[in-house]
C-alpha atoms as a PDB file:
ATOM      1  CA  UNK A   1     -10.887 -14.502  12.819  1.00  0.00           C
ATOM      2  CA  UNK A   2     -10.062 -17.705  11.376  1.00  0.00           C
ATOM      3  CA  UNK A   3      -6.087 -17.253   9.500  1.00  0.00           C
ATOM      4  CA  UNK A   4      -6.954 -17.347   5.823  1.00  0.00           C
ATOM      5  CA  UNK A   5      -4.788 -19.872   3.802  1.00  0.00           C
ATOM      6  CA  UNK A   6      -3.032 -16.371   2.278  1.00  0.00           C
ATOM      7  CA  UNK A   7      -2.739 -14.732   5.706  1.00  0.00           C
ATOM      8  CA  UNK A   8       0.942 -14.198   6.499  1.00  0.00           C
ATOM      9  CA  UNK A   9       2.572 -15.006   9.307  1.00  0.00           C
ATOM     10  CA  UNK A  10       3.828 -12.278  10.166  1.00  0.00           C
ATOM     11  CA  UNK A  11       3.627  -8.307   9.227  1.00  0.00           C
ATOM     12  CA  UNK A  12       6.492  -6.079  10.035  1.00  0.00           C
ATOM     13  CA  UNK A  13       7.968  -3.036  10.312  1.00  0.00           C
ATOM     14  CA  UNK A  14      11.324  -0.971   8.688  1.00  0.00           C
ATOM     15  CA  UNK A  15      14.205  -2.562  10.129  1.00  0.00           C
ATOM     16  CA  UNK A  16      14.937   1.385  11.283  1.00  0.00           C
ATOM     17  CA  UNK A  17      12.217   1.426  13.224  1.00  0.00           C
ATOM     18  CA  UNK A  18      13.423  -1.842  15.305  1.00  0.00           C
ATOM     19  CA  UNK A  19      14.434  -0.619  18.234  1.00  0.00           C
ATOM     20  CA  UNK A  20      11.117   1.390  18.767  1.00  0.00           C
ATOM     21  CA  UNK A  21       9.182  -2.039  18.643  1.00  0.00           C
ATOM     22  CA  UNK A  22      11.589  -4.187  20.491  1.00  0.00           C
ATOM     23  CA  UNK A  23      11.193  -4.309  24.316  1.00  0.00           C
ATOM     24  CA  UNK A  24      14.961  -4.443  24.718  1.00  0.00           C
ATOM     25  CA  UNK A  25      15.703  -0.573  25.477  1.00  0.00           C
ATOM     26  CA  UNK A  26      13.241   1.294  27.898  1.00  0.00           C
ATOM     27  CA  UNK A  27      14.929   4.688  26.811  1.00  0.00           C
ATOM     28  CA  UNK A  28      14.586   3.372  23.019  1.00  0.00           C
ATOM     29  CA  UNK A  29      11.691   0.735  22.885  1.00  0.00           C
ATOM     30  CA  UNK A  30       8.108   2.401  23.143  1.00  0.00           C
ATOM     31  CA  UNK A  31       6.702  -1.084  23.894  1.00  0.00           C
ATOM     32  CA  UNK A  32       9.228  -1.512  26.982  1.00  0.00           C
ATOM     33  CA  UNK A  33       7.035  -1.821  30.582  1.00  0.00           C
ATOM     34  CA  UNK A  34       9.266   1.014  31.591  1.00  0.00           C
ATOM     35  CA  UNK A  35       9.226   3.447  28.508  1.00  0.00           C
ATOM     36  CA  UNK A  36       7.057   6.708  28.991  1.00  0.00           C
ATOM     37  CA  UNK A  37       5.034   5.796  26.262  1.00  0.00           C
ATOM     38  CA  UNK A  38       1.368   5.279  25.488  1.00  0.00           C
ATOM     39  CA  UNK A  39       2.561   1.873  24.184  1.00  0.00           C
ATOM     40  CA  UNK A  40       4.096   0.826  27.487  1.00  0.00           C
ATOM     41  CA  UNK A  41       3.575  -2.517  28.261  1.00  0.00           C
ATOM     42  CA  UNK A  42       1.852  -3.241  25.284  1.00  0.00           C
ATOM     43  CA  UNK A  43       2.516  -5.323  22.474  1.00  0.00           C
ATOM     44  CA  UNK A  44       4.242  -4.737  19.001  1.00  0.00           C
ATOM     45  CA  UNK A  45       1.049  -5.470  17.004  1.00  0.00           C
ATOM     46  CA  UNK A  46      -0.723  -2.811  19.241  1.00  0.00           C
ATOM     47  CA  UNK A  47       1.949   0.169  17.674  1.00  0.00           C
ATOM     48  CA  UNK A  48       2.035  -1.957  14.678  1.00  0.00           C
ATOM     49  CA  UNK A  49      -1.540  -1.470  14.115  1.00  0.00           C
ATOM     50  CA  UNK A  50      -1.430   2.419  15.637  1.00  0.00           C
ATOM     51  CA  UNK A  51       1.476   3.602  13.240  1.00  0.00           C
ATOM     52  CA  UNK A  52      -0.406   2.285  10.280  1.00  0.00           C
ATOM     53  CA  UNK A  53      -3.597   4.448  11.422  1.00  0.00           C
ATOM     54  CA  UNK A  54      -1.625   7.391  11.581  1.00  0.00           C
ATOM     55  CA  UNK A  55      -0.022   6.714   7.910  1.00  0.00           C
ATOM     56  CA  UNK A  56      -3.627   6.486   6.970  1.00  0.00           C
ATOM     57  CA  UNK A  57      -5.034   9.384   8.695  1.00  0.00           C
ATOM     58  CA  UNK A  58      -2.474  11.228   7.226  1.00  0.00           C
ATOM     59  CA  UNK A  59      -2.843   9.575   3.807  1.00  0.00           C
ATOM     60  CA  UNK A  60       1.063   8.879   3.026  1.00  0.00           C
ATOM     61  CA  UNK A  61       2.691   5.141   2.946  1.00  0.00           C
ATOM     62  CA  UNK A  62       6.682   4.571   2.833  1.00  0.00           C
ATOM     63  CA  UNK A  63       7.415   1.291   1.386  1.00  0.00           C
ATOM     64  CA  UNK A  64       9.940  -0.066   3.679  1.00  0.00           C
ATOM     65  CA  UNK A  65      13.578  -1.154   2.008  1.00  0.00           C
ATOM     66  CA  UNK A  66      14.217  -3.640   5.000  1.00  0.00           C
ATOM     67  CA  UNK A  67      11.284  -5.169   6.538  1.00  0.00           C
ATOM     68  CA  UNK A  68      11.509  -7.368  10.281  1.00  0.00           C
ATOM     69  CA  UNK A  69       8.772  -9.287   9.867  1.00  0.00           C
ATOM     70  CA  UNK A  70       8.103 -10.606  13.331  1.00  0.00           C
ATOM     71  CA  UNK A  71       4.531  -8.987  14.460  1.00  0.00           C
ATOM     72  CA  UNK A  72       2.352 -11.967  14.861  1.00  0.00           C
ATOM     73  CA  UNK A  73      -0.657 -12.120  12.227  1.00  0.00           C
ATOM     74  CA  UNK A  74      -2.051 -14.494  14.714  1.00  0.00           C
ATOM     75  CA  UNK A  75      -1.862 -12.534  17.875  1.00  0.00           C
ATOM     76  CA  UNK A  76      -4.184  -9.748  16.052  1.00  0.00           C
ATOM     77  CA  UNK A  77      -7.592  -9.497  16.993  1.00  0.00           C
ATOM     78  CA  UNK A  78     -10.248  -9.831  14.862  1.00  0.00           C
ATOM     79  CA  UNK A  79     -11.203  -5.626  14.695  1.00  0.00           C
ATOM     80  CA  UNK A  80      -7.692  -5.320  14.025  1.00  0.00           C
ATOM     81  CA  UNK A  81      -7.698  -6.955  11.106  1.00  0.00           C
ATOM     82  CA  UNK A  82     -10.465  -6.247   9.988  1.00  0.00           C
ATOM     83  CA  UNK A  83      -8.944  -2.621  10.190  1.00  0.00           C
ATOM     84  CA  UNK A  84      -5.999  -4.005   7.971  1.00  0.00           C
ATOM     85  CA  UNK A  85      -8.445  -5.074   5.441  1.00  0.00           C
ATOM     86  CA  UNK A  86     -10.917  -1.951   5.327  1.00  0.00           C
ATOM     87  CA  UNK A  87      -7.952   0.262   4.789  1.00  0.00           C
ATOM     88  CA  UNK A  88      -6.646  -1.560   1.749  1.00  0.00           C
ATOM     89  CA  UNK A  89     -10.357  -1.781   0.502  1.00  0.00           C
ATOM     90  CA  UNK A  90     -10.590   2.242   1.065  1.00  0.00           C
ATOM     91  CA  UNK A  91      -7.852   2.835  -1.380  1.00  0.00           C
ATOM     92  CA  UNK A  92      -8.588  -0.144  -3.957  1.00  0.00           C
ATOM     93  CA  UNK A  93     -12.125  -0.211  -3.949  1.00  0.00           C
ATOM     94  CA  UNK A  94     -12.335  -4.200  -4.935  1.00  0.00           C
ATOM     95  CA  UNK A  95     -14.484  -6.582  -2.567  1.00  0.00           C
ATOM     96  CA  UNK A  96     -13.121  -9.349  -4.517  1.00  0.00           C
ATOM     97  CA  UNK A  97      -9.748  -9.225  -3.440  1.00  0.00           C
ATOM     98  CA  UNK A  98     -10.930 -10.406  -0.656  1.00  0.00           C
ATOM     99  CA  UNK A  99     -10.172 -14.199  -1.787  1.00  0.00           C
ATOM    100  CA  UNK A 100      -6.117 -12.964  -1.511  1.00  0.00           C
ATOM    101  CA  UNK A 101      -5.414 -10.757   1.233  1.00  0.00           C
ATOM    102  CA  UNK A 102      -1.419 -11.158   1.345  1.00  0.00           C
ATOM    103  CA  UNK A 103      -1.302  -7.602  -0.198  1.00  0.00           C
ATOM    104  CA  UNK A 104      -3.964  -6.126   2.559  1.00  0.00           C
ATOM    105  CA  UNK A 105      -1.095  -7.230   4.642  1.00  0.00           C
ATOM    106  CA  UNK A 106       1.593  -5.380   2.748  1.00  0.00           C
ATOM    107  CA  UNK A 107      -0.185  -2.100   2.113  1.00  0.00           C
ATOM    108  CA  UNK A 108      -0.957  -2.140   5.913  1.00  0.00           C
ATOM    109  CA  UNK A 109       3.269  -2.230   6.021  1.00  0.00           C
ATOM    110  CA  UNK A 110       3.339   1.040   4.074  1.00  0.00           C
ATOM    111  CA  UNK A 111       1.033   2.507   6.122  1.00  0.00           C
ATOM    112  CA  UNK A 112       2.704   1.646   9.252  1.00  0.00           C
ATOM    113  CA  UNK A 113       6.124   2.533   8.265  1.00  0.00           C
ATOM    114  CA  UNK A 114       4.774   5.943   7.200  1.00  0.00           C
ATOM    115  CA  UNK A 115       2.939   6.266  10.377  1.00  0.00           C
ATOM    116  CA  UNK A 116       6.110   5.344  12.429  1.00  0.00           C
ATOM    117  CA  UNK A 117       7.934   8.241  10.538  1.00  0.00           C
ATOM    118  CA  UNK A 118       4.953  10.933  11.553  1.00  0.00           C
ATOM    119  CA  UNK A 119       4.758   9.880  15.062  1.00  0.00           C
ATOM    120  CA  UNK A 120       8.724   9.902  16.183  1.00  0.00           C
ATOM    121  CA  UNK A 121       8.835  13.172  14.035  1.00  0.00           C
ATOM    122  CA  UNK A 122       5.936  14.570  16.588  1.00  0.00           C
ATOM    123  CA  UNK A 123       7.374  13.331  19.500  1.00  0.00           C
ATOM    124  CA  UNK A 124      10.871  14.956  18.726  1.00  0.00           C
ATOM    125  CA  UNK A 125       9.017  18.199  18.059  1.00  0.00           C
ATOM    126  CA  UNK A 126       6.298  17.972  20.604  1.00  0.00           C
ATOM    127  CA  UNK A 127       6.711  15.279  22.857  1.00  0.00           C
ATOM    128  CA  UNK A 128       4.854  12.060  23.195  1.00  0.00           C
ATOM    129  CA  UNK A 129       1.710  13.573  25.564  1.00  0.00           C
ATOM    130  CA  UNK A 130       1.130  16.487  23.554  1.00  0.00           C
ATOM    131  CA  UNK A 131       1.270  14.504  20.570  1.00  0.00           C
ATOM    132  CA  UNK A 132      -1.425  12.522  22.127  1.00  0.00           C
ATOM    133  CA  UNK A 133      -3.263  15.401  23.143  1.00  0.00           C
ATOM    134  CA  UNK A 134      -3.625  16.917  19.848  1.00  0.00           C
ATOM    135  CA  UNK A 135      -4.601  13.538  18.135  1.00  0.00           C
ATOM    136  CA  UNK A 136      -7.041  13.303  20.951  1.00  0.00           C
ATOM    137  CA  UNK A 137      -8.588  17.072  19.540  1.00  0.00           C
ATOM    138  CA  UNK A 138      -8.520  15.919  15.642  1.00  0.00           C
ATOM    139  CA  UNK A 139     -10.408  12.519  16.889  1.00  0.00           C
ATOM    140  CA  UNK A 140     -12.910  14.636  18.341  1.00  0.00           C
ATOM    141  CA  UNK A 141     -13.198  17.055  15.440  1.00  0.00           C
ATOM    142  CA  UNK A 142     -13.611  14.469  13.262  1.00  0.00           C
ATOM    143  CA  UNK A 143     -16.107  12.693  15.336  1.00  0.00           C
ATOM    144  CA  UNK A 144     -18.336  15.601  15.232  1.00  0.00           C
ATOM    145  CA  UNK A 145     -18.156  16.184  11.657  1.00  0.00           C
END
């Protein structure tokens, strides 16, 4: 996807959430090569774009006080943001916002820092694979709905 002249540079995340995106920590970071993680190895746009489908999924957003703006709009794939911009358009319902999509990039934010909440919450109750396991079941339910 070409950057739009309103694209950001960068999205981000709440500064609290920091050292679960940096790839500093492996007992911390979820990103690190060495965390036990799905998102081992991977990039921050990759839980960037994973916390914000779980705010959505679960409907809630937490506008972040803090934000560290350092995932890379640029490094994003095209499907991922197109997913940035079909969630925004879920909730506002206006195709012709499309000509400023700075604030698809900031509701994808609220999303995300929502999401980030839900999923360490699950993984101190459940732990990461079982977490996994049951979002793997709901995927499925909802696939054959």
């Amino acid at each position: 996807m070409i950057p739009h002249k309103n694209e950001p540079r960068e999205v981000g995340y709440a500064k609290e959430h920091e050292e679960y995106f940096r790839d500093i920590n492996p007992d911390l970071s979820l990103t690190h090569k060495d965390a036990n993680s799905l998102f081992a190895g991977l990039n921050q746009k990759d839980l960037f774009i994973f916390a914000m489908a779980i705010g959505k999924h679960h409907n809630k957003t937490k506008t972040p006080k803090d934000i560290k703006r350092n995932v890379m709009v640029s490094a994003m794939s095209e499907q991922q943001k197109w997913a940035l911009l079909a969630i925004d358009l879920s909730e506002n319902k206006d195709a012709l916002s499309l000509s400023d999509v700075k604030p698809f990039y900031l509701t994808a934010e609220k999303y995300a820092g929502a999401g980030m909440d839900i999923l360490l919450k699950e993984m101190n109750i459940n732990g990461f694979v079982e977490y996994c396991e049951n979002l793997e079941k709901e995927l499925v339910e909802i696939l054959e709905e």
